[in-house]
PDB file of N, CA and C in Angstrom:
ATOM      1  N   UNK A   1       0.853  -1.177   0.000  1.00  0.00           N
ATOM      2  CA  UNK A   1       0.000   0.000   0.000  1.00  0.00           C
ATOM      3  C   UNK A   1       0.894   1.234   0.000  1.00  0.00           C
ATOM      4  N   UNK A   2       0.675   1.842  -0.478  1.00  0.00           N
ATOM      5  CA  UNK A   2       1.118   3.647  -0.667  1.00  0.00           C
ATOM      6  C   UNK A   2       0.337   4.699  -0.192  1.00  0.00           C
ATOM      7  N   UNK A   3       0.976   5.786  -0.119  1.00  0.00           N
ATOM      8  CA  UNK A   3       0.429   6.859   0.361  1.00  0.00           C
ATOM      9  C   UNK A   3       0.897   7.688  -0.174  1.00  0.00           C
ATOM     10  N   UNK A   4      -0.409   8.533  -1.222  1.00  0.00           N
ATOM     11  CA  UNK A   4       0.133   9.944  -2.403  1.00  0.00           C
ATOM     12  C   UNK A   4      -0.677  10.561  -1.329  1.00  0.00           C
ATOM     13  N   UNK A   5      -0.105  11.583  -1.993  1.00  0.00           N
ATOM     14  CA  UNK A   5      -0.868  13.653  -1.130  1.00  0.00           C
ATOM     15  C   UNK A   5      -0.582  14.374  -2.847  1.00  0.00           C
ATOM     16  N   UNK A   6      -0.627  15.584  -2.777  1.00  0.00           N
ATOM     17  CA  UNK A   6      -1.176  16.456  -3.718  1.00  0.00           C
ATOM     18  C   UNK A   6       0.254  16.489  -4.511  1.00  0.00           C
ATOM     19  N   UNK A   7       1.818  16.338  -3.958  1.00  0.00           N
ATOM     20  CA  UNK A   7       2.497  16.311  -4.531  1.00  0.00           C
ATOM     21  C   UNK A   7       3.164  14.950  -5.956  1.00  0.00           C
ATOM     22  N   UNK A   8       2.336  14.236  -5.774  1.00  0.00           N
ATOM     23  CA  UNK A   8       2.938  12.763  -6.305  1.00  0.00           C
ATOM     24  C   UNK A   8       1.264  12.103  -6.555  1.00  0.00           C
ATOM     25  N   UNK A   9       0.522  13.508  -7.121  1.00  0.00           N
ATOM     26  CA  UNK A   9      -0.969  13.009  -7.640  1.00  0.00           C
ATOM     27  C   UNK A   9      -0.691  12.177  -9.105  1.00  0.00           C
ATOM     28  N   UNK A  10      -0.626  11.083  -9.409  1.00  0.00           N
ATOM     29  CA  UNK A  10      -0.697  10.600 -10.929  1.00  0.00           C
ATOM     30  C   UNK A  10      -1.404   9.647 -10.916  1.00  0.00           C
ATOM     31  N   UNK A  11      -2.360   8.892 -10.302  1.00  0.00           N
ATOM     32  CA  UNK A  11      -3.181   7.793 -10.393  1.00  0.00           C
ATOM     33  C   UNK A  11      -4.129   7.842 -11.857  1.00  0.00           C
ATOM     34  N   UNK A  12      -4.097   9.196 -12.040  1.00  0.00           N
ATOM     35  CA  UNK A  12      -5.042   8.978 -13.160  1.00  0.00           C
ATOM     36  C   UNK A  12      -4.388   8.825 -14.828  1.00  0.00           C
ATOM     37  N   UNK A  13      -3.362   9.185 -14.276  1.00  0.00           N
ATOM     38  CA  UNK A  13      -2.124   8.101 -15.628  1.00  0.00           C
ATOM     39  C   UNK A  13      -1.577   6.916 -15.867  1.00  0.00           C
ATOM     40  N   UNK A  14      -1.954   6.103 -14.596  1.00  0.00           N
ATOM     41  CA  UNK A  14      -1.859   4.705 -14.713  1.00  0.00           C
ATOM     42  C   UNK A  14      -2.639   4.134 -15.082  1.00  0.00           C
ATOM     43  N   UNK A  15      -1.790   2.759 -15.595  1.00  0.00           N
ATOM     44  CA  UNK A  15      -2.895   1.735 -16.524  1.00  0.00           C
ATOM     45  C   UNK A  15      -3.334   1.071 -15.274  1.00  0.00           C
ATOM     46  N   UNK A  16      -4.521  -0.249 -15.231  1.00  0.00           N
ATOM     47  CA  UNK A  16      -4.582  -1.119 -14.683  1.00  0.00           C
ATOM     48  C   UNK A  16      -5.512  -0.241 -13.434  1.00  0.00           C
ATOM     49  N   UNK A  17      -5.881  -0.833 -12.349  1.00  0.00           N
ATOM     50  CA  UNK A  17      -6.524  -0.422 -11.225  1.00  0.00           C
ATOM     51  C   UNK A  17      -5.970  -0.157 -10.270  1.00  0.00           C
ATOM     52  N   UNK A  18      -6.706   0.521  -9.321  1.00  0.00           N
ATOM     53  CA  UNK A  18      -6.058   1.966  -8.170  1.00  0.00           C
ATOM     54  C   UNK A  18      -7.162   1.755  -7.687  1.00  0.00           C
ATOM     55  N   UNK A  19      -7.165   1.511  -6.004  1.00  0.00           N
ATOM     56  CA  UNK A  19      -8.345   2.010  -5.412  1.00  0.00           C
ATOM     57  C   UNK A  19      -7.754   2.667  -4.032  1.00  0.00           C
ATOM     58  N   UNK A  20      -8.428   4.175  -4.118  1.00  0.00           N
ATOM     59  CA  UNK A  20      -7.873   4.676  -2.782  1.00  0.00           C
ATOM     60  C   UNK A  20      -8.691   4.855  -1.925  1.00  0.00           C
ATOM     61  N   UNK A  21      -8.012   5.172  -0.627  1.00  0.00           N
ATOM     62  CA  UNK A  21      -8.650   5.114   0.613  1.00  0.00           C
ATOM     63  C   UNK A  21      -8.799   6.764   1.059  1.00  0.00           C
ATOM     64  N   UNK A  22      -9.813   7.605   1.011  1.00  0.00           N
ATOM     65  CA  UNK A  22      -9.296   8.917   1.668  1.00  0.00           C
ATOM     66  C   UNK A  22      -9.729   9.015   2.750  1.00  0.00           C
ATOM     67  N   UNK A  23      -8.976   9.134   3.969  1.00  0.00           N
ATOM     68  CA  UNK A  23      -9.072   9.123   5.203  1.00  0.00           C
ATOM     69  C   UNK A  23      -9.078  10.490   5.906  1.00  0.00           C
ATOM     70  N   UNK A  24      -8.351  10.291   7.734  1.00  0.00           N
ATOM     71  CA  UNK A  24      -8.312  11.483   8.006  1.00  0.00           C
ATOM     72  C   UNK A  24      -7.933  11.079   9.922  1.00  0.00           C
ATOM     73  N   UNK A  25      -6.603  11.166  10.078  1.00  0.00           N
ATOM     74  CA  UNK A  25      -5.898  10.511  11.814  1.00  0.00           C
ATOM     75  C   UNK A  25      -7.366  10.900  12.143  1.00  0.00           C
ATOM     76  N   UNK A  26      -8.276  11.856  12.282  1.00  0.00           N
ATOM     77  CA  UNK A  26      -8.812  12.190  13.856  1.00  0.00           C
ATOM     78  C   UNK A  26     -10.820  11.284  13.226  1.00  0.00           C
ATOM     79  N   UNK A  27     -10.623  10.866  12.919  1.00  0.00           N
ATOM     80  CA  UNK A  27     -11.630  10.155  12.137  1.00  0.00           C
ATOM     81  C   UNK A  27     -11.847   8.663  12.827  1.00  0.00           C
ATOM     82  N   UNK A  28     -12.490   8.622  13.507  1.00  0.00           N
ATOM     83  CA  UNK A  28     -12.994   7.258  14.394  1.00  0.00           C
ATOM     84  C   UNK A  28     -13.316   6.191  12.846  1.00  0.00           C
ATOM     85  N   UNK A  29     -14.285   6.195  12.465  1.00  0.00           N
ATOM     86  CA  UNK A  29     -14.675   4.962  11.074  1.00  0.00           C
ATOM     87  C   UNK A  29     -13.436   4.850  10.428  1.00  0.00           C
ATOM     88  N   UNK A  30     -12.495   5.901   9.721  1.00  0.00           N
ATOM     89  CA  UNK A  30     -10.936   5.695   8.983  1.00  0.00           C
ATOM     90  C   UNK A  30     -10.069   4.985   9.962  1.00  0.00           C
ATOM     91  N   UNK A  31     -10.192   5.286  11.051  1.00  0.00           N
ATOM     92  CA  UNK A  31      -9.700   3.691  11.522  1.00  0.00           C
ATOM     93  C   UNK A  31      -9.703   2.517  12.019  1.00  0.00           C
ATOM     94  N   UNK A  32     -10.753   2.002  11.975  1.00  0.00           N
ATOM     95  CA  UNK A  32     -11.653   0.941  11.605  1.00  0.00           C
ATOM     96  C   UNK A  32     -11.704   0.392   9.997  1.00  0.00           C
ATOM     97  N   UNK A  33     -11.481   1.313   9.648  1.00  0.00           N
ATOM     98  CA  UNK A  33     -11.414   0.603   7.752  1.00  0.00           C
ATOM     99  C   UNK A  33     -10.390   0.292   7.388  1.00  0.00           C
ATOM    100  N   UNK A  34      -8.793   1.052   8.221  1.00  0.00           N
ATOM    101  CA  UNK A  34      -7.699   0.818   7.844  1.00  0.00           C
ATOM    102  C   UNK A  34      -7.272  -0.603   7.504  1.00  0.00           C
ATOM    103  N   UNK A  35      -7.673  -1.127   8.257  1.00  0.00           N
ATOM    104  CA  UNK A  35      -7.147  -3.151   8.679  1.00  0.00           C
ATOM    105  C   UNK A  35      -8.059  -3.467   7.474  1.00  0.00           C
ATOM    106  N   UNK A  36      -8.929  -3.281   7.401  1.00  0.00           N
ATOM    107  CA  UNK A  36      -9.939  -3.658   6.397  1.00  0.00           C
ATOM    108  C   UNK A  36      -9.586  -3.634   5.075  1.00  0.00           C
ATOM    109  N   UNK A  37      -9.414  -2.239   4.758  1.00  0.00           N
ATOM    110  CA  UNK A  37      -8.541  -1.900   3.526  1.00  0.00           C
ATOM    111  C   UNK A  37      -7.430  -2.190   3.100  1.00  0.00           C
ATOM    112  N   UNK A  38      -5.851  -2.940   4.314  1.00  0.00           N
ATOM    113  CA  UNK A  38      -5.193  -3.018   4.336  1.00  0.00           C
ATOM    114  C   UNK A  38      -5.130  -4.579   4.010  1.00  0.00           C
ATOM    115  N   UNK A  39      -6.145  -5.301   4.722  1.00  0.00           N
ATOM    116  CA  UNK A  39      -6.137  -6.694   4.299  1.00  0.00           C
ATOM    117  C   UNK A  39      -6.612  -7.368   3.293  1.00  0.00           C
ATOM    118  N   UNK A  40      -7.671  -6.447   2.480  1.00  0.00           N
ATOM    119  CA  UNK A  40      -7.997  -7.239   1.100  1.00  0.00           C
ATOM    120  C   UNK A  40      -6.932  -6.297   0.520  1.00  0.00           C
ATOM    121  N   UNK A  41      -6.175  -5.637   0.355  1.00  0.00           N
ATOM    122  CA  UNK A  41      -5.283  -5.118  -0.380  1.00  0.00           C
ATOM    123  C   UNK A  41      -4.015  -6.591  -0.557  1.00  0.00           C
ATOM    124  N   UNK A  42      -4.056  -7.365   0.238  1.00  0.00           N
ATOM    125  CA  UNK A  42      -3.023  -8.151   0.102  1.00  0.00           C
ATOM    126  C   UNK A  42      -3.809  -9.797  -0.554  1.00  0.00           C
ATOM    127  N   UNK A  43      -5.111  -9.675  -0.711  1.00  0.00           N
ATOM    128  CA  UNK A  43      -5.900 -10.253  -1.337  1.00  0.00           C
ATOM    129  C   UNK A  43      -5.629 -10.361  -3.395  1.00  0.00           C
ATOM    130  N   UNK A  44      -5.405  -9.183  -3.389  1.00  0.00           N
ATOM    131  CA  UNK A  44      -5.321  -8.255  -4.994  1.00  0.00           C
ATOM    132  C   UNK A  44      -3.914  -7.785  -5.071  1.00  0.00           C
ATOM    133  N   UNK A  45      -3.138  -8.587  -4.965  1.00  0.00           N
ATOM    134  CA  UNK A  45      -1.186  -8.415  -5.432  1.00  0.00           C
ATOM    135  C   UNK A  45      -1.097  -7.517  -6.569  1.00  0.00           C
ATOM    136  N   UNK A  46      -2.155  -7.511  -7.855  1.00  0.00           N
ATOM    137  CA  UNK A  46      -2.226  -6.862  -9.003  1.00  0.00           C
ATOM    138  C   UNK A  46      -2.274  -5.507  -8.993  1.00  0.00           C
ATOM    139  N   UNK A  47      -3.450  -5.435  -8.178  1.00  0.00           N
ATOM    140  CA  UNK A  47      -4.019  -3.676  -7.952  1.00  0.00           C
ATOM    141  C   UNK A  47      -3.537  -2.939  -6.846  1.00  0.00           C
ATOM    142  N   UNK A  48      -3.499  -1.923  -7.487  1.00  0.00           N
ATOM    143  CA  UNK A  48      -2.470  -0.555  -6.530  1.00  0.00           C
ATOM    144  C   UNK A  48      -3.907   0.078  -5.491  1.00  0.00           C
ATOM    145  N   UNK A  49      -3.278  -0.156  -4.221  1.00  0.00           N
ATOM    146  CA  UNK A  49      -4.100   0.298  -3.102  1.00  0.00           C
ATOM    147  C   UNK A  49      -3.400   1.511  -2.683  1.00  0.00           C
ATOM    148  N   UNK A  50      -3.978   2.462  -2.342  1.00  0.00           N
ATOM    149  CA  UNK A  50      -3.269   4.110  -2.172  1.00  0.00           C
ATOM    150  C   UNK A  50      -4.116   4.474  -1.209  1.00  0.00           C
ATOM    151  N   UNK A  51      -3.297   5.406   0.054  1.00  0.00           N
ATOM    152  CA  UNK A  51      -3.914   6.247   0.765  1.00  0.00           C
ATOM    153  C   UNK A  51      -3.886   7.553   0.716  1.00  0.00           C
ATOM    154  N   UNK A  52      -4.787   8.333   1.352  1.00  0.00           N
ATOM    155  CA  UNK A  52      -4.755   9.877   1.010  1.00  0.00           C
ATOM    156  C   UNK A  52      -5.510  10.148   2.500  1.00  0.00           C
ATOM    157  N   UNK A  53      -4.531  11.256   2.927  1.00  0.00           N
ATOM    158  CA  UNK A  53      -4.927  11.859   4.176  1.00  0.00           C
ATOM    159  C   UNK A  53      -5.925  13.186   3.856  1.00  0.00           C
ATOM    160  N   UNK A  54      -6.651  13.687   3.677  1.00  0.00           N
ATOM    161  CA  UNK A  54      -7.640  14.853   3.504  1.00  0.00           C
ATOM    162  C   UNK A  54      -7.051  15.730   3.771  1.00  0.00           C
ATOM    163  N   UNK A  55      -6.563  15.912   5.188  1.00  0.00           N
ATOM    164  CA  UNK A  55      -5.958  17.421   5.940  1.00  0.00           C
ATOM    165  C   UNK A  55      -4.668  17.583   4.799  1.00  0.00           C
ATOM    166  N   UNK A  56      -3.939  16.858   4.449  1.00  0.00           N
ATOM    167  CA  UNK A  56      -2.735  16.766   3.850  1.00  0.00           C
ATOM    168  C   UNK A  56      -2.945  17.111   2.507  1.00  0.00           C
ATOM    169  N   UNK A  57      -3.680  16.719   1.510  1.00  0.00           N
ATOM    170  CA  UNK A  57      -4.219  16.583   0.302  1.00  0.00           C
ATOM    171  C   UNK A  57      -5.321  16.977  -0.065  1.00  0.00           C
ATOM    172  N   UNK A  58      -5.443  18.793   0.227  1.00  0.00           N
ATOM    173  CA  UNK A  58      -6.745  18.762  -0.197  1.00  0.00           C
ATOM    174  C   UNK A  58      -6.578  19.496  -1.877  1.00  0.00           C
ATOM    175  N   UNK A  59      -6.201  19.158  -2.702  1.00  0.00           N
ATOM    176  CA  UNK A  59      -6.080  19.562  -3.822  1.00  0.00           C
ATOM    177  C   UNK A  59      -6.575  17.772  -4.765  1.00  0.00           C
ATOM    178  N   UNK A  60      -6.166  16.665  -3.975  1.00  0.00           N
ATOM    179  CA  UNK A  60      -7.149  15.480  -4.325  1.00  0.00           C
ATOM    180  C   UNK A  60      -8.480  15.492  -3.832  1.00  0.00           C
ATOM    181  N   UNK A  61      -8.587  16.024  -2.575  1.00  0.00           N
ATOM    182  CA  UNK A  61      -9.608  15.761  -1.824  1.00  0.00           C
ATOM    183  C   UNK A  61     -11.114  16.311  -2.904  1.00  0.00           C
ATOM    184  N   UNK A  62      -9.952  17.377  -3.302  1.00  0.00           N
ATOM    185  CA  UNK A  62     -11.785  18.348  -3.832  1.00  0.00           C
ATOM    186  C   UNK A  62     -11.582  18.023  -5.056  1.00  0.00           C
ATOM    187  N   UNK A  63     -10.171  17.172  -6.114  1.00  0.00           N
ATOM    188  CA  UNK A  63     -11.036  16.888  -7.552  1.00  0.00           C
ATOM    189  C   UNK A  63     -11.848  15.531  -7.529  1.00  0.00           C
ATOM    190  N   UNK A  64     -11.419  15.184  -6.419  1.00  0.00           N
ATOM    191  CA  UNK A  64     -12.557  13.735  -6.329  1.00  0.00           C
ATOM    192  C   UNK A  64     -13.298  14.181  -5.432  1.00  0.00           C
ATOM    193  N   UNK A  65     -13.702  14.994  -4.877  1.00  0.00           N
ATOM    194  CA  UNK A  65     -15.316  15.454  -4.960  1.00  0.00           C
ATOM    195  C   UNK A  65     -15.454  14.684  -3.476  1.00  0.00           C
ATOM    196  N   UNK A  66     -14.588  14.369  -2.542  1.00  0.00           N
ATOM    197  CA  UNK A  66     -14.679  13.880  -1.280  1.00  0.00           C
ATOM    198  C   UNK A  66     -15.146  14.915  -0.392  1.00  0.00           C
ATOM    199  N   UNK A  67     -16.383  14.346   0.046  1.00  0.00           N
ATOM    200  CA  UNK A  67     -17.664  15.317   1.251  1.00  0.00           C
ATOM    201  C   UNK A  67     -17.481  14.605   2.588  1.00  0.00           C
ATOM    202  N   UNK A  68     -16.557  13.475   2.785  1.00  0.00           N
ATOM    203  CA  UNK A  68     -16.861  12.675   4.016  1.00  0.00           C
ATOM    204  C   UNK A  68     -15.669  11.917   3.870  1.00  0.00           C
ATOM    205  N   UNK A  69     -15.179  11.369   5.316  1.00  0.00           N
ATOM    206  CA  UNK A  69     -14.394   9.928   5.262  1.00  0.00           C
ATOM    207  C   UNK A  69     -14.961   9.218   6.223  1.00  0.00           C
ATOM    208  N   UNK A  70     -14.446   7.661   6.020  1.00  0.00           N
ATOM    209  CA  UNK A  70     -13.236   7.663   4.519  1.00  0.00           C
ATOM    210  C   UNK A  70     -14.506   7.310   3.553  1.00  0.00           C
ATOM    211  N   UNK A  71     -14.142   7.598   2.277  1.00  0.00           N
ATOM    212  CA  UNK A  71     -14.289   7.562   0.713  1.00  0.00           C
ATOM    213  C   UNK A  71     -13.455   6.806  -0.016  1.00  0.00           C
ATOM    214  N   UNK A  72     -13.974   5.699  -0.400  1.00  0.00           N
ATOM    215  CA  UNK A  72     -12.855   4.770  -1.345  1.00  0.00           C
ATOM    216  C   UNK A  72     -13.243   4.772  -2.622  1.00  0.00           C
ATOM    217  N   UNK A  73     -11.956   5.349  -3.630  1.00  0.00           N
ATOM    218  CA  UNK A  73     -12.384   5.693  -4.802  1.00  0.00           C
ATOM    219  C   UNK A  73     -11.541   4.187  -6.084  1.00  0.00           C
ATOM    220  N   UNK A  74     -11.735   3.945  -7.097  1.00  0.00           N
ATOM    221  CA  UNK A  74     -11.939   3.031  -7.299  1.00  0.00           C
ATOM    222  C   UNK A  74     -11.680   3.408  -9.257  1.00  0.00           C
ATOM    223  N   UNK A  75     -10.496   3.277  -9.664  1.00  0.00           N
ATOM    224  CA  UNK A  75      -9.683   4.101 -10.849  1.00  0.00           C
ATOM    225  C   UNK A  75      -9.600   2.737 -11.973  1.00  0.00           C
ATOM    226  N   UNK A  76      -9.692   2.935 -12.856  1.00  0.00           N
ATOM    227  CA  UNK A  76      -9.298   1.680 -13.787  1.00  0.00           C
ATOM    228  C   UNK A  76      -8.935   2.169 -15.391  1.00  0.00           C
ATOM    229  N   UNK A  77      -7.252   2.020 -15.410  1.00  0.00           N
ATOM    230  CA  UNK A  77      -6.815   2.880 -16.388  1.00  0.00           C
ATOM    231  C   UNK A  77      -7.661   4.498 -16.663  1.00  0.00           C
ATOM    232  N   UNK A  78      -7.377   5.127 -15.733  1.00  0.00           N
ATOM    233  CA  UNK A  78      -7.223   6.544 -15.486  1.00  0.00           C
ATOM    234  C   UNK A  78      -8.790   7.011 -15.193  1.00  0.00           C
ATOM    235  N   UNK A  79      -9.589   6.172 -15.427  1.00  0.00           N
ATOM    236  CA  UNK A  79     -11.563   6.430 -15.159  1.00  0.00           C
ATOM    237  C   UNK A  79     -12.218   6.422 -14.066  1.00  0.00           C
ATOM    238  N   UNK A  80     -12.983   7.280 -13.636  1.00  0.00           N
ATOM    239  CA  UNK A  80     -13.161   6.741 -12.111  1.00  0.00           C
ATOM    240  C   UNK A  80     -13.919   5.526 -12.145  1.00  0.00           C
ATOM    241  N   UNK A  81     -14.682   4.551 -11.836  1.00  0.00           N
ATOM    242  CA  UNK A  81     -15.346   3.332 -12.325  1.00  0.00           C
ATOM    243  C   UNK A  81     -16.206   3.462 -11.134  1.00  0.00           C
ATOM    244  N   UNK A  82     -16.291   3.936  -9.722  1.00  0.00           N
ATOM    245  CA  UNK A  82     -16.782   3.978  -8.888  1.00  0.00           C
ATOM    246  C   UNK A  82     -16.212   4.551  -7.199  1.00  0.00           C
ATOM    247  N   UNK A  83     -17.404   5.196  -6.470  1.00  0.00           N
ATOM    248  CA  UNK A  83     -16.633   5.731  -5.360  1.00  0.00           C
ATOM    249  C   UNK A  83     -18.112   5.739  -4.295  1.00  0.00           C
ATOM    250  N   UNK A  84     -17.427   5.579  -3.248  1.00  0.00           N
ATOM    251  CA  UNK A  84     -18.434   4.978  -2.191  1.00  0.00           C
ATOM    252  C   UNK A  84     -17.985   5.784  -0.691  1.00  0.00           C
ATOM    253  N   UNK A  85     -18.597   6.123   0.445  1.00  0.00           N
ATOM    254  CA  UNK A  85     -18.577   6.707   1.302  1.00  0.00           C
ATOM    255  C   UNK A  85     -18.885   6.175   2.584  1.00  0.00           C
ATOM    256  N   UNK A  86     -18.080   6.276   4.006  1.00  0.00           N
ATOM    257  CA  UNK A  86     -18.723   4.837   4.963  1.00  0.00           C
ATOM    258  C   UNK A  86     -17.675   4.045   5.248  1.00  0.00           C
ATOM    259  N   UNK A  87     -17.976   3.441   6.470  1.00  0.00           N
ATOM    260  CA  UNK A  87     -17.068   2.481   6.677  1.00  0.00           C
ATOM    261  C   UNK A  87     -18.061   1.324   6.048  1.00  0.00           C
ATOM    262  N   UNK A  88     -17.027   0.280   5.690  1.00  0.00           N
ATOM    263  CA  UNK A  88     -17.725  -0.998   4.890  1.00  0.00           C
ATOM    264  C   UNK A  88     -16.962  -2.459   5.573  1.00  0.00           C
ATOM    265  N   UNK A  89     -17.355  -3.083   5.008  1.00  0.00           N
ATOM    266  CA  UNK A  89     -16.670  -4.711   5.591  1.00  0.00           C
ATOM    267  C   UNK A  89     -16.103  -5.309   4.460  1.00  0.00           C
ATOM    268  N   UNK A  90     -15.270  -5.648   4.775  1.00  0.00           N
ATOM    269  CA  UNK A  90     -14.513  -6.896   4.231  1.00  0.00           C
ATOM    270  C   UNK A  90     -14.340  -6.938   2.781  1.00  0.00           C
ATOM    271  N   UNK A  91     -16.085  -7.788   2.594  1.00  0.00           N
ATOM    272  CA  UNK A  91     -16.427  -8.904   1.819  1.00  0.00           C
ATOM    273  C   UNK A  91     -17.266  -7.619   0.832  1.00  0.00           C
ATOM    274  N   UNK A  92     -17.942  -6.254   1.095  1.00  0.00           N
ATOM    275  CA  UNK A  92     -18.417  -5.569   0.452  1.00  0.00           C
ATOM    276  C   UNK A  92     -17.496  -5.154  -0.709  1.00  0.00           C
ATOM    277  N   UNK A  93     -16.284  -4.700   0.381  1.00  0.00           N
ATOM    278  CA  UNK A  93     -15.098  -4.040  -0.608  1.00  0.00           C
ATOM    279  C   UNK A  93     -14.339  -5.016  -1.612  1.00  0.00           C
ATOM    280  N   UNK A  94     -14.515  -6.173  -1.413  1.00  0.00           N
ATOM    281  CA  UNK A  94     -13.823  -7.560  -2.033  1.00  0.00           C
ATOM    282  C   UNK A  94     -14.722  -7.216  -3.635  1.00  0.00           C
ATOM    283  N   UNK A  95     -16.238  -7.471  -3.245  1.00  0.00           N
ATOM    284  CA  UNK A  95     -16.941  -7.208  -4.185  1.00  0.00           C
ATOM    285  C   UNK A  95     -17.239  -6.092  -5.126  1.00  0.00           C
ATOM    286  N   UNK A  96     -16.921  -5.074  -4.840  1.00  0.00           N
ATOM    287  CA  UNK A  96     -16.748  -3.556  -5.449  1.00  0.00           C
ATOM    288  C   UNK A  96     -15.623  -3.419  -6.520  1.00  0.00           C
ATOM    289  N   UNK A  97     -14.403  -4.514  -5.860  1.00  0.00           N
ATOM    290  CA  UNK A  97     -13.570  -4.685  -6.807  1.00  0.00           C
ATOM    291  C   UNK A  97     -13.317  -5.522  -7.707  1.00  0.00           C
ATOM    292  N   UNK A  98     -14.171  -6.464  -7.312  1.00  0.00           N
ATOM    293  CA  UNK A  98     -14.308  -7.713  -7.882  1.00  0.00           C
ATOM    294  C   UNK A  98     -15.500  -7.141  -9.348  1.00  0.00           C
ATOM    295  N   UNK A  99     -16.712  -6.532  -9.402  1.00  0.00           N
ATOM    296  CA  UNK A  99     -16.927  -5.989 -10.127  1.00  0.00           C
ATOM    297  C   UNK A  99     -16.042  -5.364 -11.256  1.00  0.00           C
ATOM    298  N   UNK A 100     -15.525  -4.233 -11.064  1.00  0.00           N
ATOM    299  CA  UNK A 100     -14.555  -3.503 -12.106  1.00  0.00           C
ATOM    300  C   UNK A 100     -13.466  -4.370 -12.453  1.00  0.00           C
ATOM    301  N   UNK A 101     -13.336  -5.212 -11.644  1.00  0.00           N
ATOM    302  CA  UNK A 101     -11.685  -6.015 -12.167  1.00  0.00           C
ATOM    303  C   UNK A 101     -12.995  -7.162 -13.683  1.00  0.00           C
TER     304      UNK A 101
END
């Protein structure tokens, strides 16, 4: 897993799939999703899992249109394909990606 901020924004020039996490330290649900996010990430060896802190990055925050965290956004060769808001489980997020892949 990685972690871009506003300086090292290029997700939307990569081929293949990206799904990020936008979070936020003082955010009770962002960490609760972390483990979550962190463990089907090792599920999907293929796809690039990325974090983004809000306070840190708000020049991502506002072109992806993030109103809340965390927000997991969901890229496939440079498109957004889908983006969702909430803490979620597991087996939801397995499936979200399992879709677009």
């Amino acid at each position: 897993m990685e972690i871009i901020n506003d300086n090292n924004f290029d997700v939307l020039k990569k081929t293949g799939i990206s799904v990020i996490d936008f979070s936020a330290t003082w955010c009770q649900p962002c960490q609760s999703y972390t483990p979550i996010f962190e463990n089907v990430s090792t599920e999907f060896p293929e796809i690039k899992f990325l974090k983004v802190d809000v306070d840190q990055s708000p020049k991502m925050t506002s072109f992806f249109k993030v109103r809340s965290v965390p927000t997991t956004v969901i890229i496939r060769n440079g498109e957004i394909m889908d983006d969702f808001s909430g803490l979620m489980g597991k087996n939801i997020l397995k499936e979200k990606i399992e879709r677009i892949r």
